[in-house]
N, C-alpha and C. Protein backbone atom coordinates (compact mmCIF):
# COMPACT_ATOMS: atom_id res chain seq x y z
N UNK A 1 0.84 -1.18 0.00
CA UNK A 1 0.00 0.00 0.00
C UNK A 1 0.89 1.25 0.00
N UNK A 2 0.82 2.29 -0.77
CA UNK A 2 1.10 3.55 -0.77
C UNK A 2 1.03 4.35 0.19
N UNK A 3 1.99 4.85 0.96
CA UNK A 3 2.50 6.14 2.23
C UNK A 3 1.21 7.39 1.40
N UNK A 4 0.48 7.42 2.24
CA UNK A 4 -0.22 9.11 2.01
C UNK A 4 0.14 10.22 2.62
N UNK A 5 0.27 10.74 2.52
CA UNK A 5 0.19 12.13 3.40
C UNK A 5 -0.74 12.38 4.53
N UNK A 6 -0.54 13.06 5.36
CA UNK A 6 -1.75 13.21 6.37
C UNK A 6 -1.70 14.83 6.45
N UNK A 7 -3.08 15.17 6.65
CA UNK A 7 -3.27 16.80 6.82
C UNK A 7 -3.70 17.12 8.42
N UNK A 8 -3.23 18.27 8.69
CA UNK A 8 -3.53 18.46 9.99
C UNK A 8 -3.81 20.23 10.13
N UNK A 9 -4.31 20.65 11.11
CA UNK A 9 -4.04 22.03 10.90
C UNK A 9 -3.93 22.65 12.28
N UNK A 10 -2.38 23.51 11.84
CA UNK A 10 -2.03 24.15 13.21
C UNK A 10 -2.37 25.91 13.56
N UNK A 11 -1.98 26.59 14.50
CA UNK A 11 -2.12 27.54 14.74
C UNK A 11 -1.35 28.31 14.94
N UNK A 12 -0.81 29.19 14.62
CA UNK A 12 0.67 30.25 14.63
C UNK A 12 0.50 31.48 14.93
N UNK A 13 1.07 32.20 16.08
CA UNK A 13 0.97 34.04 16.06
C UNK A 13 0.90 34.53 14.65
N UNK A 14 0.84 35.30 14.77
CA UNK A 14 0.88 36.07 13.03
C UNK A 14 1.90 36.85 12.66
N UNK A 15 3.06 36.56 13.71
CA UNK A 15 4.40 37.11 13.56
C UNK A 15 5.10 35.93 12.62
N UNK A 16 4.58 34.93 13.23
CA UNK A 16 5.42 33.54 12.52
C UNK A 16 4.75 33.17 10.90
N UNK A 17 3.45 33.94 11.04
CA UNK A 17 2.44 33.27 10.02
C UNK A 17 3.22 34.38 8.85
N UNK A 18 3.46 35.39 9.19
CA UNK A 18 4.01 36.66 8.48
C UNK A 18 5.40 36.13 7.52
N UNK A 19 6.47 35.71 8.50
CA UNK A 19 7.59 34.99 8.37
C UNK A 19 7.83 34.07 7.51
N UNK A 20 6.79 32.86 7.80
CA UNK A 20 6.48 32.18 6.87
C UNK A 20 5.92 32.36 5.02
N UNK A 21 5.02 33.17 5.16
CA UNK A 21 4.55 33.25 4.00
C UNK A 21 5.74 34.18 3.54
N UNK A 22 6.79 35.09 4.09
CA UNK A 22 7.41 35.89 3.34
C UNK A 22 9.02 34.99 3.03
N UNK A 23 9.08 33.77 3.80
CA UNK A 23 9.88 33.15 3.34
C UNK A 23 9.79 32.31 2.39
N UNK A 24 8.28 32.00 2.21
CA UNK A 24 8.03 30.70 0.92
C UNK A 24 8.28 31.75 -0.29
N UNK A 25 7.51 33.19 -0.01
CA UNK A 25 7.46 33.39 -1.42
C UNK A 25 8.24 33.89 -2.09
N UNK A 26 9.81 34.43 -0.91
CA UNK A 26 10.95 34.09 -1.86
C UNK A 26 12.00 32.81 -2.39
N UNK A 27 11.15 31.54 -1.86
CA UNK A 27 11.98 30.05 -2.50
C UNK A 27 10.58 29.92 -3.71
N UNK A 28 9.42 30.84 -3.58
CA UNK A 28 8.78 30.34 -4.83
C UNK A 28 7.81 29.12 -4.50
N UNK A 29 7.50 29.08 -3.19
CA UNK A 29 6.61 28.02 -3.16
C UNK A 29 5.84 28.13 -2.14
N UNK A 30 4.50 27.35 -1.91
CA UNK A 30 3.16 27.79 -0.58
C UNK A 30 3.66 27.60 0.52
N UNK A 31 3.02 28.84 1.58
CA UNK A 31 3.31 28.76 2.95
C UNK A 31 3.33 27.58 3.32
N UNK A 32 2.21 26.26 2.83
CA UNK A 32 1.79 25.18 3.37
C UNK A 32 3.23 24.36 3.25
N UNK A 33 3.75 23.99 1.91
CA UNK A 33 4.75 23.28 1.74
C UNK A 33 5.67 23.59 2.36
N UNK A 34 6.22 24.67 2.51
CA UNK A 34 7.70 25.39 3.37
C UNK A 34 7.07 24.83 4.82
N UNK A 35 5.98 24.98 5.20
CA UNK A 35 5.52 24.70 7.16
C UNK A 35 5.89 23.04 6.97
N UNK A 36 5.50 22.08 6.24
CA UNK A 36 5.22 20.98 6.35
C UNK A 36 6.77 20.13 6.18
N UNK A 37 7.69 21.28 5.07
CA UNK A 37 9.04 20.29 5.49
C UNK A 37 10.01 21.25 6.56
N UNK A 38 9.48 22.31 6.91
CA UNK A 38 10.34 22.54 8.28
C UNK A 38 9.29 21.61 9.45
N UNK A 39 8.20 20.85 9.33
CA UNK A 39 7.52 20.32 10.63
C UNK A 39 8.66 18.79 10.45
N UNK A 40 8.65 18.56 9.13
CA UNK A 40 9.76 17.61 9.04
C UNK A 40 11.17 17.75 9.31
N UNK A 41 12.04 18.37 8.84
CA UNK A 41 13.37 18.73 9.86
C UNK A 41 13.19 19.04 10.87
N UNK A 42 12.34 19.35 11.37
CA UNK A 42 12.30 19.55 13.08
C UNK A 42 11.99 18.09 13.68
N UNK A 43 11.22 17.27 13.41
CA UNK A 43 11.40 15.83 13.44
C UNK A 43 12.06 15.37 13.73
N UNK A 44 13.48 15.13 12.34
CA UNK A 44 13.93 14.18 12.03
C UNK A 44 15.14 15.12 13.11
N UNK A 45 15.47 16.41 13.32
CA UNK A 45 16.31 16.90 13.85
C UNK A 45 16.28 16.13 15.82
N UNK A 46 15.04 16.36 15.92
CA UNK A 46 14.38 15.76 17.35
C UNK A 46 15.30 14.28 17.69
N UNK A 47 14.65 13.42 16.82
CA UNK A 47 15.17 11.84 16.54
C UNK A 47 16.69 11.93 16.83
N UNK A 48 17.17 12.60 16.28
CA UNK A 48 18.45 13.01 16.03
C UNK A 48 19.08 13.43 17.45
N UNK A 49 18.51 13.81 18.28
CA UNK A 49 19.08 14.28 19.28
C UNK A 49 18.32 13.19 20.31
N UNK A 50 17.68 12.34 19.99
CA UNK A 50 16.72 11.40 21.03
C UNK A 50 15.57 11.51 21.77
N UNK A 51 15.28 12.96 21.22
CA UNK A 51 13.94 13.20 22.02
C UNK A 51 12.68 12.83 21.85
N UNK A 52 13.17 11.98 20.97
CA UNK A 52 11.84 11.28 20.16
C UNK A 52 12.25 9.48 20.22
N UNK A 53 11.49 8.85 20.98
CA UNK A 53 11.74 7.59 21.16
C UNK A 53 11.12 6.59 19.98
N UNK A 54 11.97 6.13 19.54
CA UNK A 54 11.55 4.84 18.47
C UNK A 54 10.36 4.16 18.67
N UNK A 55 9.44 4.15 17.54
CA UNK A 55 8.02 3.88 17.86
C UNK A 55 8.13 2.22 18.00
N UNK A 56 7.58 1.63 18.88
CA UNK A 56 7.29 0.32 18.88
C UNK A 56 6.64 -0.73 18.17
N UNK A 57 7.09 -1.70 17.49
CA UNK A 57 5.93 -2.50 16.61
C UNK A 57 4.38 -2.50 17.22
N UNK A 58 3.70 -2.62 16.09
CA UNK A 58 2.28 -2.90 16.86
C UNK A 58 2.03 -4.31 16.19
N UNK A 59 0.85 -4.96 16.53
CA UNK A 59 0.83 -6.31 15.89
C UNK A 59 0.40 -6.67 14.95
N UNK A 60 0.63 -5.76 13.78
CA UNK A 60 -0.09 -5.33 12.91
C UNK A 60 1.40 -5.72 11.93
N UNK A 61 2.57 -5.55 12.61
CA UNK A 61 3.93 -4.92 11.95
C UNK A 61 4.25 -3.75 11.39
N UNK A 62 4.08 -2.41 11.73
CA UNK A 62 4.07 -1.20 11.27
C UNK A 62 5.25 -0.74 11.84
């Protein structure tokens, strides 16, 4: 089966919301996409430092 995406929706001061949209639209691309792979380097950065504990099998095998 195919990895989907999942949508979620967060909430931001409007200092950050400001920031954001003025940083996508000089790489040229939507606020949404620029939020969704910095929610990802912040992640994988997390993992990275251990603050994020390795998810456990379920019995499913996932």
């Amino acid at each position: 089966m195919t990895p989907v995406s999942k949508r979620f929706t967060i909430t931001v001061p409007d200092s950050v919301y400001e920031d954001l949209e003025h940083w996508s639209d000089q790489q040229g691309r939507p606020a949404a996409n620029l939020a969704a792979f910095l929610v990802e380097v912040g992640i994988l950065a997390a993992k990275e430092r251990g603050e994020i504990q390795p998810k456990k099998p379920d019995s499913k095998g996932k």
